[in-house]
PDB file of N, CA and C in Angstrom:
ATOM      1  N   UNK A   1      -6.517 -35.249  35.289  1.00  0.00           N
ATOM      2  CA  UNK A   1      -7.871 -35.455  34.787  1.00  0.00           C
ATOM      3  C   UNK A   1      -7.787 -36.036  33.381  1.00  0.00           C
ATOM      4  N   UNK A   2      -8.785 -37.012  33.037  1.00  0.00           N
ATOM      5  CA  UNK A   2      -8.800 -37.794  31.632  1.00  0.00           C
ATOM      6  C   UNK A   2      -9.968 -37.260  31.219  1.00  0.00           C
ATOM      7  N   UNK A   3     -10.014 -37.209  29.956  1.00  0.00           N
ATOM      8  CA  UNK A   3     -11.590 -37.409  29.324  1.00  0.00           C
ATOM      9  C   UNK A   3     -12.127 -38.372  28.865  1.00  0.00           C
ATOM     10  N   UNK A   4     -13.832 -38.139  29.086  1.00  0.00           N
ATOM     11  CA  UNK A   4     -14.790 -39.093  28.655  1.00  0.00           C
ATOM     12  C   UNK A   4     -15.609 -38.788  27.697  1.00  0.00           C
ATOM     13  N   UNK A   5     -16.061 -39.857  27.108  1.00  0.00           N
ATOM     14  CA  UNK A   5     -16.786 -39.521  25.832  1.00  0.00           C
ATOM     15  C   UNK A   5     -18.213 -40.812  26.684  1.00  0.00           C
ATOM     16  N   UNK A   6     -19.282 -40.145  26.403  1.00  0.00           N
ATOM     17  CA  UNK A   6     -20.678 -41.191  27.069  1.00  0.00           C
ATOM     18  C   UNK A   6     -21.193 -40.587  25.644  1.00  0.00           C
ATOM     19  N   UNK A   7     -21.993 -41.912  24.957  1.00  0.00           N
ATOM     20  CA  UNK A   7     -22.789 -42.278  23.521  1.00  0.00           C
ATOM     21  C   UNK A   7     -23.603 -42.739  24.219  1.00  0.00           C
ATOM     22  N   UNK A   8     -24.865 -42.103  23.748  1.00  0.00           N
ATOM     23  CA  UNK A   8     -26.470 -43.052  23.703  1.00  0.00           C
ATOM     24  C   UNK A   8     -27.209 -43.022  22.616  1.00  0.00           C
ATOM     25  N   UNK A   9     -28.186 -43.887  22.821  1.00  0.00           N
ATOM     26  CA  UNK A   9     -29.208 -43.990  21.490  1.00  0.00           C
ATOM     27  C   UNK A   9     -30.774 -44.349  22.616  1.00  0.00           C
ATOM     28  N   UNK A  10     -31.493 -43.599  22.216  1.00  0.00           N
ATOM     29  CA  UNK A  10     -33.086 -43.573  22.813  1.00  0.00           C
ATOM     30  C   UNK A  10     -33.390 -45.185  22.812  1.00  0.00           C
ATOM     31  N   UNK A  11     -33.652 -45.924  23.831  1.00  0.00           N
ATOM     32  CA  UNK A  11     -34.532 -47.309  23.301  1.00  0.00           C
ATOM     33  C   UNK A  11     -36.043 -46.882  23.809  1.00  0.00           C
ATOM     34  N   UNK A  12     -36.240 -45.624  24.080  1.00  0.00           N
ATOM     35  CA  UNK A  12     -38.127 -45.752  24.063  1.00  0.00           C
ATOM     36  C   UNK A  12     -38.531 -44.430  23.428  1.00  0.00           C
ATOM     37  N   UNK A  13     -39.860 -44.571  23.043  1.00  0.00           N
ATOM     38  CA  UNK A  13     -40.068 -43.825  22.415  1.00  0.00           C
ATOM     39  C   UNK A  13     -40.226 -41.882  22.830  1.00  0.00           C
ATOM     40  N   UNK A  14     -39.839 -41.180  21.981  1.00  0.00           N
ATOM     41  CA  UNK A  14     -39.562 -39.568  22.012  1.00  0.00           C
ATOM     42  C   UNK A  14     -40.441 -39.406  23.415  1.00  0.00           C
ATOM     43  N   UNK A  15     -41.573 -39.464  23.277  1.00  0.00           N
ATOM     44  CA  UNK A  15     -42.407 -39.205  24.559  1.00  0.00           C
ATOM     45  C   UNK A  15     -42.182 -38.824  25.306  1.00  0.00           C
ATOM     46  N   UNK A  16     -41.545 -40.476  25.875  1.00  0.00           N
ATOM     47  CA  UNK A  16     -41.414 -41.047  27.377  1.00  0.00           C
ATOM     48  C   UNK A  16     -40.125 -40.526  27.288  1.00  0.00           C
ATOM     49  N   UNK A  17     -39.099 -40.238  26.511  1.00  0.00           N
ATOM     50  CA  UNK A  17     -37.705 -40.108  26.492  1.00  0.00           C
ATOM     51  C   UNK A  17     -37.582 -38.137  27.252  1.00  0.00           C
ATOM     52  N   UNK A  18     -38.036 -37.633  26.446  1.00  0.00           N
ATOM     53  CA  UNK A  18     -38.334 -36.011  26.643  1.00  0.00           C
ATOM     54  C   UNK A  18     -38.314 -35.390  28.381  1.00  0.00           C
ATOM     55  N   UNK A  19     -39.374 -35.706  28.931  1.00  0.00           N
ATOM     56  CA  UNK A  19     -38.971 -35.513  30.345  1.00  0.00           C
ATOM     57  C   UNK A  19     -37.650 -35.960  30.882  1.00  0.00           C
ATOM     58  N   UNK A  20     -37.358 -36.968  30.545  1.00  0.00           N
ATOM     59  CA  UNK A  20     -35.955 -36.935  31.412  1.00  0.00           C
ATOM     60  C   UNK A  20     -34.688 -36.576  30.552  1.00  0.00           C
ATOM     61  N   UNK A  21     -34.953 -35.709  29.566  1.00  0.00           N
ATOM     62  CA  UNK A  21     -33.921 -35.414  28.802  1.00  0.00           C
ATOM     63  C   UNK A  21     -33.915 -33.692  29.511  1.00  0.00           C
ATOM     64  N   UNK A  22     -35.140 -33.778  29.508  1.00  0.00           N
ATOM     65  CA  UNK A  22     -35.435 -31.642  30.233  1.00  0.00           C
ATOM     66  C   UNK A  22     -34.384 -32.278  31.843  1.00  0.00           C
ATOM     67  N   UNK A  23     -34.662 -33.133  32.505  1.00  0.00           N
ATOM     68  CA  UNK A  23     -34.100 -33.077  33.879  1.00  0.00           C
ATOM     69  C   UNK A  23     -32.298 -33.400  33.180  1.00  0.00           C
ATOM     70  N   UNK A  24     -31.850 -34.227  32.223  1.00  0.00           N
ATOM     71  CA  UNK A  24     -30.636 -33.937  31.789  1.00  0.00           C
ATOM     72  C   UNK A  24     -30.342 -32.661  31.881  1.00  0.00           C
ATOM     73  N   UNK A  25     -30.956 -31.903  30.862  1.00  0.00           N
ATOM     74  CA  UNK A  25     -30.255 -31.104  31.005  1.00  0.00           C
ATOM     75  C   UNK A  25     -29.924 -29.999  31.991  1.00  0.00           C
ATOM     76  N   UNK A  26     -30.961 -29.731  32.999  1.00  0.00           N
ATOM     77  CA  UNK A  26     -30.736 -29.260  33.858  1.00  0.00           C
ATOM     78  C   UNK A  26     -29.802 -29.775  34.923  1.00  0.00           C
ATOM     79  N   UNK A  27     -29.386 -31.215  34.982  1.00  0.00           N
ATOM     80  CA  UNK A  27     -28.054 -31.808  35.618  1.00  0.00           C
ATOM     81  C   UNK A  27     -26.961 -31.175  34.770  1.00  0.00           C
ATOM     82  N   UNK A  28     -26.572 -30.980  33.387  1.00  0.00           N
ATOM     83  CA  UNK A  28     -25.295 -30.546  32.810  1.00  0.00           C
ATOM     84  C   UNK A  28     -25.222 -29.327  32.985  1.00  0.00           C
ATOM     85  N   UNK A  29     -26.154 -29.030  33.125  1.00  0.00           N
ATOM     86  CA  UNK A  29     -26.279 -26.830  33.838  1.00  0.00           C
ATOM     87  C   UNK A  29     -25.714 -27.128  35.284  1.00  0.00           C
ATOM     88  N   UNK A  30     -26.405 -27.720  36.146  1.00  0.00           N
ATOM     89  CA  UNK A  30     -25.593 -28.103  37.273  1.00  0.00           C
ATOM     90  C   UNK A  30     -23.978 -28.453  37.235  1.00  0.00           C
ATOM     91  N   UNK A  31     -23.285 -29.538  36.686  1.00  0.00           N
ATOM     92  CA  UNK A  31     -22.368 -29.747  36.532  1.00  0.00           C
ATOM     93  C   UNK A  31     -21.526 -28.659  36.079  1.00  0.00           C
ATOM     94  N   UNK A  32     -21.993 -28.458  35.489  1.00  0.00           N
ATOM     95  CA  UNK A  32     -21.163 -26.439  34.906  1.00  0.00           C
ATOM     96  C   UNK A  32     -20.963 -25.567  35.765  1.00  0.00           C
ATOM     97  N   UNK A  33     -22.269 -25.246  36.589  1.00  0.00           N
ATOM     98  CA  UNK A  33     -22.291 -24.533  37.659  1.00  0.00           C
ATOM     99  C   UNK A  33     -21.159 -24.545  38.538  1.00  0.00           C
ATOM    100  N   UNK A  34     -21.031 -26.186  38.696  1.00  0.00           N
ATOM    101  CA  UNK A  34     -20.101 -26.471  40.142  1.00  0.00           C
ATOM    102  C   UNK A  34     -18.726 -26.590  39.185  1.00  0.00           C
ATOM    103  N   UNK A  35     -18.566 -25.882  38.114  1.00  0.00           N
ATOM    104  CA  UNK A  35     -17.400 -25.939  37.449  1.00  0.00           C
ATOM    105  C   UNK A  35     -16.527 -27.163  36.669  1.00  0.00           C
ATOM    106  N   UNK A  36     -17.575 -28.101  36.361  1.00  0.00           N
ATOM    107  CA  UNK A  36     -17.043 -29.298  35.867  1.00  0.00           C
ATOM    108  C   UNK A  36     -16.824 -29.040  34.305  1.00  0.00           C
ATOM    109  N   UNK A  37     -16.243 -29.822  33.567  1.00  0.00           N
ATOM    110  CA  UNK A  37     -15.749 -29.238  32.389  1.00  0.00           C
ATOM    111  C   UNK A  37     -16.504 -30.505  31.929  1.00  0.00           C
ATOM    112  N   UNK A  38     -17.251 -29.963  31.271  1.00  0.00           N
ATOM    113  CA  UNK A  38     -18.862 -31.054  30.195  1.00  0.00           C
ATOM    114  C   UNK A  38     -19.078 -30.112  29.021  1.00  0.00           C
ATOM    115  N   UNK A  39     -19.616 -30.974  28.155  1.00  0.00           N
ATOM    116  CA  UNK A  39     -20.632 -30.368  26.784  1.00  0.00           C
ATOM    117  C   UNK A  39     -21.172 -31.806  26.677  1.00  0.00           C
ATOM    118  N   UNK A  40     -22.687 -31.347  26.142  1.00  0.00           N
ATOM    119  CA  UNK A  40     -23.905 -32.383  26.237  1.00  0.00           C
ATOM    120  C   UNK A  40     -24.610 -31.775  24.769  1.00  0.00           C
ATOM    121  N   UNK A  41     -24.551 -32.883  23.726  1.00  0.00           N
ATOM    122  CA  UNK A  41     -25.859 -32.478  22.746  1.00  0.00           C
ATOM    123  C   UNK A  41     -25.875 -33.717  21.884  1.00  0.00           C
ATOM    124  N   UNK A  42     -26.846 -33.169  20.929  1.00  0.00           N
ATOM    125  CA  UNK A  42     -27.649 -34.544  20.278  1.00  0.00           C
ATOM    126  C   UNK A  42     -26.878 -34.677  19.343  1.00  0.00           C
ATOM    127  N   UNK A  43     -27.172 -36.151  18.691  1.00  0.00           N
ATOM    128  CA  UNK A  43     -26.640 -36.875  17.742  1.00  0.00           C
ATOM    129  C   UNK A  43     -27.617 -36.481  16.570  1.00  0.00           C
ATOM    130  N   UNK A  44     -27.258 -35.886  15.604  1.00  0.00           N
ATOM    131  CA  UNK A  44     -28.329 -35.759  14.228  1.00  0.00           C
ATOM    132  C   UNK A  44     -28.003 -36.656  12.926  1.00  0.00           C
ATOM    133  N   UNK A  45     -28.589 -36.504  12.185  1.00  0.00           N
ATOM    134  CA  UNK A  45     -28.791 -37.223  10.778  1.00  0.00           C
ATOM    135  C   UNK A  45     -28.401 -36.432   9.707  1.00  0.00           C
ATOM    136  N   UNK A  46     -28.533 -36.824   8.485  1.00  0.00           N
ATOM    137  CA  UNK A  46     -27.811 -36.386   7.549  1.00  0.00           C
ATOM    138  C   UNK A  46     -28.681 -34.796   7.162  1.00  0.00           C
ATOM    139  N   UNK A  47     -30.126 -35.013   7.582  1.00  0.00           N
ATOM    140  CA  UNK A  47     -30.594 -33.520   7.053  1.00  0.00           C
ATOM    141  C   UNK A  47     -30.610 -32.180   8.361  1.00  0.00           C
ATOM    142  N   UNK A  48     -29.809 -33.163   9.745  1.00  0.00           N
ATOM    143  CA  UNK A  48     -29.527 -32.206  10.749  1.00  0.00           C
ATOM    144  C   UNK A  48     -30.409 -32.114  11.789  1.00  0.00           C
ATOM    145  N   UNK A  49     -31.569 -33.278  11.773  1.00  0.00           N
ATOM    146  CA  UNK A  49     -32.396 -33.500  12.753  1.00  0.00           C
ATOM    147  C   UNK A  49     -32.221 -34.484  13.726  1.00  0.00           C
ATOM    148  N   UNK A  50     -32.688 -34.454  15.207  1.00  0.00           N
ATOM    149  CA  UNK A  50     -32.085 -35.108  16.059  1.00  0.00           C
ATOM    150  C   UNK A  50     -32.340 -36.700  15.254  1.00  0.00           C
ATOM    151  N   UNK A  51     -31.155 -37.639  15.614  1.00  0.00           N
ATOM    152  CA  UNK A  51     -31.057 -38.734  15.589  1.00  0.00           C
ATOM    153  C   UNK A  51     -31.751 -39.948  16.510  1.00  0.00           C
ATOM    154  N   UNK A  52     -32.036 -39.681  17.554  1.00  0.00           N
ATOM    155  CA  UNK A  52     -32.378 -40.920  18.438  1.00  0.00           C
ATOM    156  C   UNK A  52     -31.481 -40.956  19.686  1.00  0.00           C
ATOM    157  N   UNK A  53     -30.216 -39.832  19.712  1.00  0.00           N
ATOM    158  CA  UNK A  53     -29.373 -40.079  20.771  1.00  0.00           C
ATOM    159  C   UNK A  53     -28.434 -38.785  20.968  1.00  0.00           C
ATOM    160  N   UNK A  54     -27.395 -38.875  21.860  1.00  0.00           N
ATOM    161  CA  UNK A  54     -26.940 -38.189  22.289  1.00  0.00           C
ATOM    162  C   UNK A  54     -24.983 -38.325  22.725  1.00  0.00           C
ATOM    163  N   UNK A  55     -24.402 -37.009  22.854  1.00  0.00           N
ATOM    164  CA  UNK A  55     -23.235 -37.308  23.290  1.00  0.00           C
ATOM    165  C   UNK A  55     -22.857 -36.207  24.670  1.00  0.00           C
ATOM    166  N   UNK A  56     -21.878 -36.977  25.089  1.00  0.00           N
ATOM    167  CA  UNK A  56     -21.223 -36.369  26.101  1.00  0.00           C
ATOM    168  C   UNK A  56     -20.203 -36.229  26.116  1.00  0.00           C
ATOM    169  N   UNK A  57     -19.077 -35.456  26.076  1.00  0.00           N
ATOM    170  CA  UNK A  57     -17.763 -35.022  26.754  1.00  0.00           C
ATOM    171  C   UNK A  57     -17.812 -34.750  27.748  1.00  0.00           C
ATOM    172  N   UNK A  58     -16.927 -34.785  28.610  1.00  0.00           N
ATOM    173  CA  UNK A  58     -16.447 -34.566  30.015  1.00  0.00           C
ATOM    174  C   UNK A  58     -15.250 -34.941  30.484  1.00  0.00           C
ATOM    175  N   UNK A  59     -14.941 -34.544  31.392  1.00  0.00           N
ATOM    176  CA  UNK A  59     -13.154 -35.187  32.072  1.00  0.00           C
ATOM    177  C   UNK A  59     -13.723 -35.281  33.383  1.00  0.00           C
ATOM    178  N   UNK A  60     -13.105 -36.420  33.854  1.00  0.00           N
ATOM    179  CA  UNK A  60     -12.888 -37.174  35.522  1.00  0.00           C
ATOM    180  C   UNK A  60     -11.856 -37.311  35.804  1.00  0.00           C
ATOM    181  N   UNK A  61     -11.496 -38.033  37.043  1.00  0.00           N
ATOM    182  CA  UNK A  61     -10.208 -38.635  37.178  1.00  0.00           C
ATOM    183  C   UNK A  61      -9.528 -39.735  36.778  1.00  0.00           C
ATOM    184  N   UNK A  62     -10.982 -40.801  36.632  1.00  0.00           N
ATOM    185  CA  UNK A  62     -10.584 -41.862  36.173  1.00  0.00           C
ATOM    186  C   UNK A  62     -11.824 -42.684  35.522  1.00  0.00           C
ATOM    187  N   UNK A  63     -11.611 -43.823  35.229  1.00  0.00           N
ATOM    188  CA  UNK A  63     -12.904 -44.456  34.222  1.00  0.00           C
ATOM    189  C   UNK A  63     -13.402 -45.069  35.627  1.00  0.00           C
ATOM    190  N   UNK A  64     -13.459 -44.858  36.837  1.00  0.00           N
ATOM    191  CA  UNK A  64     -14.644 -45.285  37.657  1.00  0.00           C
ATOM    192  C   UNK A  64     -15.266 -44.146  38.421  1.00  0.00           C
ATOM    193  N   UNK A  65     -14.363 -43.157  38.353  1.00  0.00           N
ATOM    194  CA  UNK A  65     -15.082 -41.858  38.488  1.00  0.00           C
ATOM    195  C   UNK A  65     -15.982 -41.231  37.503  1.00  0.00           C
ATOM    196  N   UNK A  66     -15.666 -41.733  35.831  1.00  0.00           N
ATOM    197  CA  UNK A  66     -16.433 -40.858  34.946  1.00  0.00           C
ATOM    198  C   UNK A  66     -17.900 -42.063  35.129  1.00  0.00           C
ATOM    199  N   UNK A  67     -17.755 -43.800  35.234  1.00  0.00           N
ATOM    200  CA  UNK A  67     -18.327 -43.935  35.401  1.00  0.00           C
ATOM    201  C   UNK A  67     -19.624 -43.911  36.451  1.00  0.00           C
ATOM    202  N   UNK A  68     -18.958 -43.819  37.647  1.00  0.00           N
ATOM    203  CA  UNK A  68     -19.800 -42.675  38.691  1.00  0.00           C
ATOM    204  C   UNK A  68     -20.802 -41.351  38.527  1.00  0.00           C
ATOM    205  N   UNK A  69     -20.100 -40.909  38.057  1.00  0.00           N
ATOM    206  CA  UNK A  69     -20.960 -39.489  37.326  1.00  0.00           C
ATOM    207  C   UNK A  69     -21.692 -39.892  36.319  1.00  0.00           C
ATOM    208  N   UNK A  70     -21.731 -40.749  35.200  1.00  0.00           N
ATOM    209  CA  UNK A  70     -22.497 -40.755  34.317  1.00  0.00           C
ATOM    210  C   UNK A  70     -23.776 -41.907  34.741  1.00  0.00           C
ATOM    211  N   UNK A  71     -23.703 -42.568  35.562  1.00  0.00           N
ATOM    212  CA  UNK A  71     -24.605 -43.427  36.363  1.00  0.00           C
ATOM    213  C   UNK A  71     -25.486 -42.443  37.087  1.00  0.00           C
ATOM    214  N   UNK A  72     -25.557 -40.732  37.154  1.00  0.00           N
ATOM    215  CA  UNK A  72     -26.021 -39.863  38.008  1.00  0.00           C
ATOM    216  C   UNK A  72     -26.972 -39.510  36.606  1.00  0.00           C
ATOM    217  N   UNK A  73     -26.690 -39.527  35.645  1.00  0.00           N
ATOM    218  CA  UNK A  73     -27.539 -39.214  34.288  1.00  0.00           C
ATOM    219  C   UNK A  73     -28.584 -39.441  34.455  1.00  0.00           C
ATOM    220  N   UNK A  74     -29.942 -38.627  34.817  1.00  0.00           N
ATOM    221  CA  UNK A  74     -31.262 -38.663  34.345  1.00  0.00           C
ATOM    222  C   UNK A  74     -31.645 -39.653  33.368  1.00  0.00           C
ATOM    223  N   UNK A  75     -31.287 -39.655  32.567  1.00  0.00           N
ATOM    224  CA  UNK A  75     -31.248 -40.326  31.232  1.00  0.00           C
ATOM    225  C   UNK A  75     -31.032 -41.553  31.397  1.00  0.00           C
ATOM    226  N   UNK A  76     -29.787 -42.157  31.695  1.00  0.00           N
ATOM    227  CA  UNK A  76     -29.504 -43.525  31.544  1.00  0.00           C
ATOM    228  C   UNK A  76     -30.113 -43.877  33.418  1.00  0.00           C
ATOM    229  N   UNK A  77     -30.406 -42.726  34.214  1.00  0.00           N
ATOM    230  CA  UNK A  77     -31.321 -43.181  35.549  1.00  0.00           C
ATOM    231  C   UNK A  77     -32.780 -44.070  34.817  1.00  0.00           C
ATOM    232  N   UNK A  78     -33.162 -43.641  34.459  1.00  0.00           N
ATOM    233  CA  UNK A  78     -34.619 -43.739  33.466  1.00  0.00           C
ATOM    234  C   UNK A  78     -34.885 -44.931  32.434  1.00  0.00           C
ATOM    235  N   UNK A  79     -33.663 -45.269  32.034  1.00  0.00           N
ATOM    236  CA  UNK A  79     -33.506 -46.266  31.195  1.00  0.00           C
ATOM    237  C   UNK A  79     -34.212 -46.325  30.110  1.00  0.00           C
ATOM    238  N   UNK A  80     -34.199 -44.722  29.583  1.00  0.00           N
ATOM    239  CA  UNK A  80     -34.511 -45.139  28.246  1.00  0.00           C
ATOM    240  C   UNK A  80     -33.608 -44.777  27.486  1.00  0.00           C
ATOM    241  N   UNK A  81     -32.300 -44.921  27.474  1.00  0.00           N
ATOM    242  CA  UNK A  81     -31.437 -44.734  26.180  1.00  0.00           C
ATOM    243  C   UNK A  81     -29.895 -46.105  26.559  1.00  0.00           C
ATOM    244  N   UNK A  82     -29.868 -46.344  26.013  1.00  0.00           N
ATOM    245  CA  UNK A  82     -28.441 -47.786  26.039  1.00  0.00           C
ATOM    246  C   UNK A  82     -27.572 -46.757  25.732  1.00  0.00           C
ATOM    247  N   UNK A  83     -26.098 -47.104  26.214  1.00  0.00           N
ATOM    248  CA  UNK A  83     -25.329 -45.792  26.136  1.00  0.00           C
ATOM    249  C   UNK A  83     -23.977 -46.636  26.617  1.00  0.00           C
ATOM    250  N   UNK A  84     -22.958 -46.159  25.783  1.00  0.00           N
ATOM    251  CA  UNK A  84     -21.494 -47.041  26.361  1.00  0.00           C
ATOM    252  C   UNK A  84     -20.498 -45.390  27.175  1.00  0.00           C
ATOM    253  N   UNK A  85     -19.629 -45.492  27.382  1.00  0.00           N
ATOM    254  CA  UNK A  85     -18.524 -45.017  28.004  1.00  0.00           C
ATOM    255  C   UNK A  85     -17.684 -45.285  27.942  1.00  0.00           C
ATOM    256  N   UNK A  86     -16.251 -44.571  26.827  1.00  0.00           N
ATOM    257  CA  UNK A  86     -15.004 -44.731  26.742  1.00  0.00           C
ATOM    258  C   UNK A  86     -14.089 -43.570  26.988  1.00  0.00           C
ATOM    259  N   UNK A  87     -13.136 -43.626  27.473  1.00  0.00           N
ATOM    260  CA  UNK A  87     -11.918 -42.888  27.598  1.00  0.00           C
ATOM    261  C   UNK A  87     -11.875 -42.147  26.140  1.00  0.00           C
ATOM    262  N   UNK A  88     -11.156 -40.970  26.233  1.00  0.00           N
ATOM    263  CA  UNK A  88     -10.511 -40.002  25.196  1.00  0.00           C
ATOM    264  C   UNK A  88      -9.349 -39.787  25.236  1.00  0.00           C
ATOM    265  N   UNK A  89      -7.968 -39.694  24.046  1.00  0.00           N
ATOM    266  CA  UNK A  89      -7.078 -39.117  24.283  1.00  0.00           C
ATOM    267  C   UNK A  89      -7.262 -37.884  23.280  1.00  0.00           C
ATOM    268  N   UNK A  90      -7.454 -37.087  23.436  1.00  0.00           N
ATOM    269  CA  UNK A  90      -6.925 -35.840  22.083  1.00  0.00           C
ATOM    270  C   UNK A  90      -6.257 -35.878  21.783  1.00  0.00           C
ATOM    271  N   UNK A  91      -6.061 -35.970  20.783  1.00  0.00           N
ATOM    272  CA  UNK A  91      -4.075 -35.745  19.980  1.00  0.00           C
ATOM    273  C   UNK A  91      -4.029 -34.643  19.354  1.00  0.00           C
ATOM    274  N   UNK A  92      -4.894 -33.627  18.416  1.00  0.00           N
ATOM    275  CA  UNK A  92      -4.735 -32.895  18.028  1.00  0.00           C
ATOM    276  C   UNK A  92      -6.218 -31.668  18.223  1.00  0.00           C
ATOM    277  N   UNK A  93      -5.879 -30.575  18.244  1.00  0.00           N
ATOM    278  CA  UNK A  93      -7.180 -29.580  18.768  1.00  0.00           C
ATOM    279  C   UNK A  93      -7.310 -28.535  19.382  1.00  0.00           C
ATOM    280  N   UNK A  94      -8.260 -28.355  20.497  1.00  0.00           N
ATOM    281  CA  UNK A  94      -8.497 -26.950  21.437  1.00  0.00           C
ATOM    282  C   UNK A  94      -8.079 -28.197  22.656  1.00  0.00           C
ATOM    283  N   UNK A  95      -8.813 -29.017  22.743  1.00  0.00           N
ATOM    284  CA  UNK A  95      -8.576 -30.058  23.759  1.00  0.00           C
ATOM    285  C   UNK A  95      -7.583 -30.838  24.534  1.00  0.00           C
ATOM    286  N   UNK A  96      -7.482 -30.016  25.568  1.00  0.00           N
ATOM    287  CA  UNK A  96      -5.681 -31.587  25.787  1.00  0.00           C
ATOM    288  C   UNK A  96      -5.774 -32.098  27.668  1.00  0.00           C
ATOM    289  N   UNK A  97      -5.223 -33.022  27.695  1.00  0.00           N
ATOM    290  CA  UNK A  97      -4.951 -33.453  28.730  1.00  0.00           C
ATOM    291  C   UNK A  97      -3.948 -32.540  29.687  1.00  0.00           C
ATOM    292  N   UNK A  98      -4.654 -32.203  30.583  1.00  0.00           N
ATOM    293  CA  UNK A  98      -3.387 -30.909  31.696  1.00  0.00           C
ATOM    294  C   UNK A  98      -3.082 -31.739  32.421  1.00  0.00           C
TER     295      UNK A  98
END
């Protein structure tokens, strides 16, 4: 298993963004459930308030599997946040490649 790192940034406004951030998160409660190894939270600003976006960790098997799963995202389903997907190596941490 590798890890993934998924970055977004909101392109519509809080509003319209909010409902499908509540169905996010109830997909990363899911994913947990079925024992997948994720953490999901927001991107903030310098005084600690949400930013406009969000991050993801997770591990797959591979970068067309993580991209698989993250194409299941409420969020980027919805299209309101632009969001890339890159590989992780940890080198140093709690975190490592088994």
């Amino acid at each position: 298993m590798a890890w993934f790192i998924k970055t977004e940034s909101f392109c519509q406004p809080r509003a319209l963004v909010t409902p499908h951030l509540r169905e996010h998160l109830a997909w990363v409660k899911e994913l947990r459930q079925r024992g997948e190894l994720v953490s999901s939270g927001y991107l903030v600003d310098a005084r600690g308030q949400p930013g406009g976006g969000g991050l993801m960790i997770f591990q797959a098997e591979d970068h067309a599997a993580a991209e698989a799963l993250v194409l299941q995202d409420p969020m980027i389903r919805s299209g309101c946040v632009s969001w890339q997907l890159q590989g992780w190596i940890p080198a140093v941490g709690d975190m490592h490649v088994a």
